[in-house]
C-alpha atoms as a PDB file:
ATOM      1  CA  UNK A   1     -27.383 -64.542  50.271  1.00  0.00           C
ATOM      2  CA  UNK A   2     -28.132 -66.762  53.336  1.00  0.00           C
ATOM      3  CA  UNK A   3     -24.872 -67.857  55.044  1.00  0.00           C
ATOM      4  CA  UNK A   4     -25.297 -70.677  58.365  1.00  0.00           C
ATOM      5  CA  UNK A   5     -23.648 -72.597  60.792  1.00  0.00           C
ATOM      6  CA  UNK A   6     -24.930 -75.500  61.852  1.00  0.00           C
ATOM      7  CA  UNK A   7     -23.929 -76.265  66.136  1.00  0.00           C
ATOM      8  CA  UNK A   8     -24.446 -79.487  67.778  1.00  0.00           C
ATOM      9  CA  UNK A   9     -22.601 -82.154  69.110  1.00  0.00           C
ATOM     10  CA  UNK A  10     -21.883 -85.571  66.674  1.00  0.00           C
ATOM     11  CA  UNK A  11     -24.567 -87.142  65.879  1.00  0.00           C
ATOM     12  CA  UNK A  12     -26.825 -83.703  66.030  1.00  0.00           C
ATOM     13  CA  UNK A  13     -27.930 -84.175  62.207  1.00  0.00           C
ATOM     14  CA  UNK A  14     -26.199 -81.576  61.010  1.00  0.00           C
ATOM     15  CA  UNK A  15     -24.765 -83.729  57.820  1.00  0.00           C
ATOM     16  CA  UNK A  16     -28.611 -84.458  57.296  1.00  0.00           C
ATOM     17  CA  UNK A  17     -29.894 -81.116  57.734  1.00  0.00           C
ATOM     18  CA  UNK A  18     -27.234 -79.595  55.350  1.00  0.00           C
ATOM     19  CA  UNK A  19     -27.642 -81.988  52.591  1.00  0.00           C
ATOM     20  CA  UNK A  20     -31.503 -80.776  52.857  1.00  0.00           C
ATOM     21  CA  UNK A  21     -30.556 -77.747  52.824  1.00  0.00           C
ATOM     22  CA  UNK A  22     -27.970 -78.066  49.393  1.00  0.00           C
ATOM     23  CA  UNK A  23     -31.211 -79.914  47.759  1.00  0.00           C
ATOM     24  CA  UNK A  24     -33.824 -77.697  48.825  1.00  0.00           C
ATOM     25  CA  UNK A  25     -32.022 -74.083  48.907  1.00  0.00           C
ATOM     26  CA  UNK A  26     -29.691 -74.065  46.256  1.00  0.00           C
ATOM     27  CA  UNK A  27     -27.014 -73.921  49.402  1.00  0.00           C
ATOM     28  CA  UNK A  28     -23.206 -75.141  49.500  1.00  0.00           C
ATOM     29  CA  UNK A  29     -21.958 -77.026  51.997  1.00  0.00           C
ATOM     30  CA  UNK A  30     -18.352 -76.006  52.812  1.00  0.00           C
ATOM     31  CA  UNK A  31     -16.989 -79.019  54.598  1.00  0.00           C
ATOM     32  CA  UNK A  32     -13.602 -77.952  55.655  1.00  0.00           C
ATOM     33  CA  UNK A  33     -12.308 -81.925  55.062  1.00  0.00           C
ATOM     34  CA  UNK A  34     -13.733 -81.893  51.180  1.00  0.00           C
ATOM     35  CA  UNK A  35     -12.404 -78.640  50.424  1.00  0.00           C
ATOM     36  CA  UNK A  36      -8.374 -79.520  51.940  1.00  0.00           C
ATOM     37  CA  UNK A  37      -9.027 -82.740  50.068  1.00  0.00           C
ATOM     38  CA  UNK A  38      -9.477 -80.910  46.718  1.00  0.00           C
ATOM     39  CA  UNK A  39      -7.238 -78.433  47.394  1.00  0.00           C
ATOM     40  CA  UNK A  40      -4.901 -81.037  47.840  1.00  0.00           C
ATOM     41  CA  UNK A  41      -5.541 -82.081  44.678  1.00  0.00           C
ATOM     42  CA  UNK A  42      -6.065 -78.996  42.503  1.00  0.00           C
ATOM     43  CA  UNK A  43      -2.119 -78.368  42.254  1.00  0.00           C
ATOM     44  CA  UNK A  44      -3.006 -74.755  42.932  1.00  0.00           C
ATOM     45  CA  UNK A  45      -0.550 -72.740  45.034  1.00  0.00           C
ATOM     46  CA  UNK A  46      -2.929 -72.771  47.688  1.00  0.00           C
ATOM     47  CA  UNK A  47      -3.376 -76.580  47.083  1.00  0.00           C
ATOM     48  CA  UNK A  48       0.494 -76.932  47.438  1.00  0.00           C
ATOM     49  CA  UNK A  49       0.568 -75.454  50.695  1.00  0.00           C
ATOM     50  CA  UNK A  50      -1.988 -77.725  51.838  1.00  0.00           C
ATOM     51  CA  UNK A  51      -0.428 -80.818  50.074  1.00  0.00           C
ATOM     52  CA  UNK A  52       2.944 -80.090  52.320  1.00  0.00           C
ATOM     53  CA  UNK A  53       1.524 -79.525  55.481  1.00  0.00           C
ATOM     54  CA  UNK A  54      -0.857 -82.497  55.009  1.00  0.00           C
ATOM     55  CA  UNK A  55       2.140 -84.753  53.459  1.00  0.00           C
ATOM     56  CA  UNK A  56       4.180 -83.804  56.939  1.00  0.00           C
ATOM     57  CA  UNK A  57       0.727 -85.245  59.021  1.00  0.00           C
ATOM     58  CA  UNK A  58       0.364 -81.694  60.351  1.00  0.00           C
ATOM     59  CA  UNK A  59      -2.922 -79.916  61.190  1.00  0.00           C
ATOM     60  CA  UNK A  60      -3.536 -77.417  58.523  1.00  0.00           C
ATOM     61  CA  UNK A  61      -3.222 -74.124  59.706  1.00  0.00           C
ATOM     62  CA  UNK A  62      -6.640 -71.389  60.289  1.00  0.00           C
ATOM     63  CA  UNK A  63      -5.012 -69.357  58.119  1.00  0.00           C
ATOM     64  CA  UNK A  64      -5.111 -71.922  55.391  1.00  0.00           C
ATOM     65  CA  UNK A  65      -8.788 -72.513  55.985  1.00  0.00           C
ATOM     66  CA  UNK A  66      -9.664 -69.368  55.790  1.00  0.00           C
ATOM     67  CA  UNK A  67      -7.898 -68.852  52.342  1.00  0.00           C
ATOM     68  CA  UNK A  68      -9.957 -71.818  50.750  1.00  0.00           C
ATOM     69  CA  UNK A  69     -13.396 -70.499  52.539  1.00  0.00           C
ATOM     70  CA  UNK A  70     -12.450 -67.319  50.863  1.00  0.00           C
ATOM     71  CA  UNK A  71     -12.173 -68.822  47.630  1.00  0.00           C
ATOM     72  CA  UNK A  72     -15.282 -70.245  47.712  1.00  0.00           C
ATOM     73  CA  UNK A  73     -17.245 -67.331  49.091  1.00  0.00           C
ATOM     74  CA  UNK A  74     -16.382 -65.272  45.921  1.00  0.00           C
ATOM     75  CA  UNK A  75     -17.269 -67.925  43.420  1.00  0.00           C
ATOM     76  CA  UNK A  76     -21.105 -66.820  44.780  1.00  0.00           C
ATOM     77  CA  UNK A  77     -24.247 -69.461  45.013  1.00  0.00           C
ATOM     78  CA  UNK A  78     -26.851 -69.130  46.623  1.00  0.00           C
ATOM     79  CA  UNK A  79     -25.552 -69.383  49.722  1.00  0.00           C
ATOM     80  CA  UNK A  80     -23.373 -71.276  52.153  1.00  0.00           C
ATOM     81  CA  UNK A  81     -23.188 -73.905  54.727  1.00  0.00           C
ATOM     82  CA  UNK A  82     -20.499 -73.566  57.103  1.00  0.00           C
ATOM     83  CA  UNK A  83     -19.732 -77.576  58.117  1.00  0.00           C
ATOM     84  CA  UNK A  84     -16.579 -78.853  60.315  1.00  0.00           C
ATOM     85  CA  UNK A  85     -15.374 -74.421  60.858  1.00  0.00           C
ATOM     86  CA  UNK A  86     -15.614 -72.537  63.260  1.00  0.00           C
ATOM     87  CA  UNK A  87     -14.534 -75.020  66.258  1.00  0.00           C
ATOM     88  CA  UNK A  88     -12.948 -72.997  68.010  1.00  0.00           C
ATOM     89  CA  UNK A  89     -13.471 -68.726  69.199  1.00  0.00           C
ATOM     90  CA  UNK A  90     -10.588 -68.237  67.244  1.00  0.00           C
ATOM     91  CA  UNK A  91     -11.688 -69.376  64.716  1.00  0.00           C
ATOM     92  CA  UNK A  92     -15.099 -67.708  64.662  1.00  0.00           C
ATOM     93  CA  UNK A  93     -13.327 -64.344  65.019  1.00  0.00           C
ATOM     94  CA  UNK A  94     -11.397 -65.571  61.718  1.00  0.00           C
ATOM     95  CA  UNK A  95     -14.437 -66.161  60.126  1.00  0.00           C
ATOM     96  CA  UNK A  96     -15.715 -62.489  61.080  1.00  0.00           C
ATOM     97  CA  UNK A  97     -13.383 -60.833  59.611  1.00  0.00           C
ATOM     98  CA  UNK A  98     -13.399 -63.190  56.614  1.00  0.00           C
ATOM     99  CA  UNK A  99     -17.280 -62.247  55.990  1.00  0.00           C
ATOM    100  CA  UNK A 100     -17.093 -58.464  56.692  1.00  0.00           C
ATOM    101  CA  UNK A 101     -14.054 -58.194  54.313  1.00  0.00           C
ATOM    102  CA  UNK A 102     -15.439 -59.913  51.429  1.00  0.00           C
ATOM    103  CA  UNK A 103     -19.339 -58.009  52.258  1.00  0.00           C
ATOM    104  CA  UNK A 104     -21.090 -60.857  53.684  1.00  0.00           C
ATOM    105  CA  UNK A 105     -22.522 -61.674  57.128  1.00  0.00           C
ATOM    106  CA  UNK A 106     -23.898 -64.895  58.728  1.00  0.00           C
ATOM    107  CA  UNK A 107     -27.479 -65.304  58.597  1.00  0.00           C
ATOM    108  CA  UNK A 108     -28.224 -67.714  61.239  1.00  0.00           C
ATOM    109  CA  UNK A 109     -26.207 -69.902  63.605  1.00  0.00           C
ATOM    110  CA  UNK A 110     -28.415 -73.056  64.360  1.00  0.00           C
ATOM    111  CA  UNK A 111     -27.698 -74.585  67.428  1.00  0.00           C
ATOM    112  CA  UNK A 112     -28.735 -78.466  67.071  1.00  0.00           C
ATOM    113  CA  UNK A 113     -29.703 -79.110  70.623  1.00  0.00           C
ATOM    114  CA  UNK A 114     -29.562 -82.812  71.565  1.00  0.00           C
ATOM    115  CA  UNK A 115     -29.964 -85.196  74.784  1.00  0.00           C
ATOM    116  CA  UNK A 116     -26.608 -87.083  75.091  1.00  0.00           C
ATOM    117  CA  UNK A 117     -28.418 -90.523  76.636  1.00  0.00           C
ATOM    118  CA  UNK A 118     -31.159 -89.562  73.369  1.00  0.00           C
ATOM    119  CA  UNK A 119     -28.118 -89.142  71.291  1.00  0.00           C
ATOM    120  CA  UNK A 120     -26.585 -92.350  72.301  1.00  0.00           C
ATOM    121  CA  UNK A 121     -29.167 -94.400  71.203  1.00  0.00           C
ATOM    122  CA  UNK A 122     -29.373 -92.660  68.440  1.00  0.00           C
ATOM    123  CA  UNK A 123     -25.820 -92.807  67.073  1.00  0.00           C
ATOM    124  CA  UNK A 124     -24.873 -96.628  68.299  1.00  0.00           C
ATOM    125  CA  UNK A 125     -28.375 -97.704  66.098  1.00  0.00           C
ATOM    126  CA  UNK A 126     -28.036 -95.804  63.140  1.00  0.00           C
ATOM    127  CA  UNK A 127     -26.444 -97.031  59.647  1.00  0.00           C
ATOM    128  CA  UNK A 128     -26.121 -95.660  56.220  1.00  0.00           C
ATOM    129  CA  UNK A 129     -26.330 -96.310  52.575  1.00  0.00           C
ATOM    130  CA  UNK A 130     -22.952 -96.293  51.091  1.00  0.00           C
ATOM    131  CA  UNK A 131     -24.138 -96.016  47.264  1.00  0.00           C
ATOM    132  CA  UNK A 132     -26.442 -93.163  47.904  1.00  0.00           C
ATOM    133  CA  UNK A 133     -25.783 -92.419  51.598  1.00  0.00           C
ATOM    134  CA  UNK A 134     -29.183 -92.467  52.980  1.00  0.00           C
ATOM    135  CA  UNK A 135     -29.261 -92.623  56.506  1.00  0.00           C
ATOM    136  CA  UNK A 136     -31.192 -95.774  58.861  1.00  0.00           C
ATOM    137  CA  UNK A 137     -31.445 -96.533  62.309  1.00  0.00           C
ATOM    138  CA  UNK A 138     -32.408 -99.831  63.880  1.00  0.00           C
ATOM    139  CA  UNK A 139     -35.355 -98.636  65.767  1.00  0.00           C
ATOM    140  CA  UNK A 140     -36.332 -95.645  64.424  1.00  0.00           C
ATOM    141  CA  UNK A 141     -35.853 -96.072  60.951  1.00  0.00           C
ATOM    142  CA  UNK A 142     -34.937 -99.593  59.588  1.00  0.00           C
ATOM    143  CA  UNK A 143     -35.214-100.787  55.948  1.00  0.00           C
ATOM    144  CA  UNK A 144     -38.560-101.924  54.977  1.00  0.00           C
ATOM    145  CA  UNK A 145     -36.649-104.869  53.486  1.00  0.00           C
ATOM    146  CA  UNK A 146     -34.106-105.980  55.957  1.00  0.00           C
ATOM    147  CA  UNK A 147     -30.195-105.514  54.294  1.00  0.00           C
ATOM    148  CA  UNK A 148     -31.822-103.334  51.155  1.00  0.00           C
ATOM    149  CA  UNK A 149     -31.552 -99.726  51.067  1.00  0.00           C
ATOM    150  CA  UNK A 150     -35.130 -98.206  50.752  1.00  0.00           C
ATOM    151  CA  UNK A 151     -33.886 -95.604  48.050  1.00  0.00           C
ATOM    152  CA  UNK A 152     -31.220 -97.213  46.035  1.00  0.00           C
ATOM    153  CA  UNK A 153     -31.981-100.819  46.384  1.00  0.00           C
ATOM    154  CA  UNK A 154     -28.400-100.807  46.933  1.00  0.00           C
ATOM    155  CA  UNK A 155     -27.325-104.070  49.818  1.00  0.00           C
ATOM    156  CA  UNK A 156     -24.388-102.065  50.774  1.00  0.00           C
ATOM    157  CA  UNK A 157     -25.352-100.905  54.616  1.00  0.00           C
ATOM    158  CA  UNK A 158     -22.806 -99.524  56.802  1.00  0.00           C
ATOM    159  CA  UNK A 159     -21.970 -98.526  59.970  1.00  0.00           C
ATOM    160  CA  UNK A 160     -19.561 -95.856  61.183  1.00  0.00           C
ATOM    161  CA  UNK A 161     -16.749 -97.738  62.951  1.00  0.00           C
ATOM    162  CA  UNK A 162     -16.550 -95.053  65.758  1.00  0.00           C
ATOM    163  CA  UNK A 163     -20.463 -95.185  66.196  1.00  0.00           C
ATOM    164  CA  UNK A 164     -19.713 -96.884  69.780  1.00  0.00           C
ATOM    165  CA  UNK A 165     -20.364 -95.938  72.957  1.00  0.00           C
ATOM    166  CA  UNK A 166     -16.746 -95.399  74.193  1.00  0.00           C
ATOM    167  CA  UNK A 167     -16.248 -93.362  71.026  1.00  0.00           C
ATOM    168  CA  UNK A 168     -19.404 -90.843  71.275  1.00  0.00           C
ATOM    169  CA  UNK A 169     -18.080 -89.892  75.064  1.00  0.00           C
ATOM    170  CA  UNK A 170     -14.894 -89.156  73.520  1.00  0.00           C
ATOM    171  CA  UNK A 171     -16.125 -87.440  71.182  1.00  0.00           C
ATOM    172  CA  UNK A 172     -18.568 -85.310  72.868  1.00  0.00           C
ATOM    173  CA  UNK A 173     -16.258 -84.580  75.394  1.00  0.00           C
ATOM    174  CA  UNK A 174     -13.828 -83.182  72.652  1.00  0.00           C
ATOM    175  CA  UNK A 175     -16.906 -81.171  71.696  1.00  0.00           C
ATOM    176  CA  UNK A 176     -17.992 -79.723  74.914  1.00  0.00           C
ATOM    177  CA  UNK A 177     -13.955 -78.697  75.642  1.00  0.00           C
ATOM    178  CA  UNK A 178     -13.501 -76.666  72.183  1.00  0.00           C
ATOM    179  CA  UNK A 179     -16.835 -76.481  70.608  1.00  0.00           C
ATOM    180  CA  UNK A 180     -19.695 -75.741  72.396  1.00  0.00           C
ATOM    181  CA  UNK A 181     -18.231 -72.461  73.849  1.00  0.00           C
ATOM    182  CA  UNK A 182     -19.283 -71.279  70.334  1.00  0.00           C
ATOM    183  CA  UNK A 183     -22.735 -71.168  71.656  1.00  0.00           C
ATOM    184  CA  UNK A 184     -22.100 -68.535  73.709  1.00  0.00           C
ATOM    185  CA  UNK A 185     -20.339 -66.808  71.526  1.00  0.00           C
ATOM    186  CA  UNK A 186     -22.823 -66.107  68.826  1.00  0.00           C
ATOM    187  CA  UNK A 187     -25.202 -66.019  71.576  1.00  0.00           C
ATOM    188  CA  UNK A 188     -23.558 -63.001  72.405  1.00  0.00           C
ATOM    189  CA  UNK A 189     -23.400 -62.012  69.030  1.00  0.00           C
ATOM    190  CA  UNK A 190     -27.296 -62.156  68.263  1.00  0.00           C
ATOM    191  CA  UNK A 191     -27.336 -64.704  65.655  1.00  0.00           C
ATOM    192  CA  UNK A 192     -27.563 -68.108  67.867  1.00  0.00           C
ATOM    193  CA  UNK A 193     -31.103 -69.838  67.340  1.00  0.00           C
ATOM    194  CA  UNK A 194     -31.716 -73.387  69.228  1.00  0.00           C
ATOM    195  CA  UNK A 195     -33.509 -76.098  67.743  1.00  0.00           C
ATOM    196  CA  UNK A 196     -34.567 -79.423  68.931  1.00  0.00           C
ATOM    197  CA  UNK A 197     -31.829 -81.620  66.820  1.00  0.00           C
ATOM    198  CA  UNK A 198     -33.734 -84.963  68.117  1.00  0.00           C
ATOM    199  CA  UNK A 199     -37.086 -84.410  66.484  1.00  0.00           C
ATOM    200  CA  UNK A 200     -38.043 -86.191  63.526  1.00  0.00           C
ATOM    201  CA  UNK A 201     -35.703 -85.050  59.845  1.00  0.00           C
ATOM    202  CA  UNK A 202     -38.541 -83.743  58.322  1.00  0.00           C
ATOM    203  CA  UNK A 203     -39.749 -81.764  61.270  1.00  0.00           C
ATOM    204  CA  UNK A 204     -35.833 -80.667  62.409  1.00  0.00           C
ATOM    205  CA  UNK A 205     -35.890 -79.129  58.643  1.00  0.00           C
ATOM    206  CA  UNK A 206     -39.016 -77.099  59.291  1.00  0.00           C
ATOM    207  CA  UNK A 207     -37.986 -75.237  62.126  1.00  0.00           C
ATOM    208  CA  UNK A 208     -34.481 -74.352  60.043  1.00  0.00           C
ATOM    209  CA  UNK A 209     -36.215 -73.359  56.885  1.00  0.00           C
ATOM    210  CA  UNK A 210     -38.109 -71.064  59.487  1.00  0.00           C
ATOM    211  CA  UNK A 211     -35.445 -69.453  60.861  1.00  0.00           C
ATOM    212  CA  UNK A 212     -34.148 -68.806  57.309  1.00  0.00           C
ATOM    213  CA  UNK A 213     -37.271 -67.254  56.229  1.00  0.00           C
ATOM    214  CA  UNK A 214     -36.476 -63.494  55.322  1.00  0.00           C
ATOM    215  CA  UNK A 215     -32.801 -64.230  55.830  1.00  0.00           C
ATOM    216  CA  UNK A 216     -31.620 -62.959  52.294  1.00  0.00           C
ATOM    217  CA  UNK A 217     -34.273 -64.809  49.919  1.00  0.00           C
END
């Protein structure tokens, strides 16, 4: 079973990459938001815990997390996608433990490496589909009919409210405080591999499916 996380700062791809990677490689995603959402909602014990803290407009605790990533892990697949978790060392230790308990191990952790002035352009000109989610940009990648999604035909183009300037340097600077010491961590660990998150999708997707050649297949 091949198990990843995908690095890199907002904007990196990573959502992009990952929902290759669920088409493509049989993978689940394991977005930390989805999975306290439905938790939420499930009316399981577990979900009840999360329901109260949530209710109370607390952060939900790493040991919560955990719990639901363990849940998940031992409903099998064919592998996972670890999306939003670890952000922090502690939380990659966490995540350690979880894997060695329950017999797994990380495969691969893909460091999307990005330009910040490249990544500026990138996020302030991009919009999305929001019946089938298919991502645009202005310059890069516009409709081929202005206002009409290319896939859906659906005329209902967004863009992020926090895809701003101000926002992205907010937001990257949140990431380089509590995020990006990750890298060294698994660097350290042995199972850090950089790619170039500014290349073209397609291209960005070949050098992953690379590294995950051999990985558990």
């Amino acid at each position: 079973m091949v198990n990843i996380i995908l690095l890199g700062p907002p904007g990196a791809g990573k959502g992009t990459q990952a929902r290759l990677l669920v088409e493509r490689r049989n993978m689940v995603q394991l977005s930390t938001g989805d999975m306290l959402r439905d938790a939420k909602a499930s009316g399981s014990p577990m979900g009840r815990r999360v329901a109260e803290v949530m209710d109370r407009g607390e952060l939900v605790s790493d040991e919560i997390v955990i719990g639901l990533i363990g849940e998940k892990l031992a409903a099998g697949g064919g592998g996972y996608i670890f999306d939003g978790f670890p952000r922090t060392l502690a939380q990659a230790d966490a995540l350690a433990r979880l894997l060695e308990r329950v017999g797994q191990r990380l495969s691969a952790v893909i460091e999307m490496r990005v330009d910040d002035a490249a990544l500026l352009a990138r996020i302030t000109g991009r919009y999305t589909c929001g019946n089938c989610g298919e991502v645009y940009h202005d310059v890069t990648r516009p409709t081929a009919v202005p206002g009409v999604c290319d896939v859906c035909g659906s005329t209902d183009l967004r863009r992020r409210a926090d895809d701003t300037e101000e926002s992205l340097k907010q937001r990257l600077l949140e990431y380089y405080k509590k995020t990006s010491p990750l890298v060294g961590y698994y660097y350290a660990t042995g199972d850090l591999v950089t790619v170039d998150g500014l290349g073209e999708i397609e291209a960005v997707a070949a050098k992953i499916a690379a590294v995950l050649e051999g990985q558990g297949d």
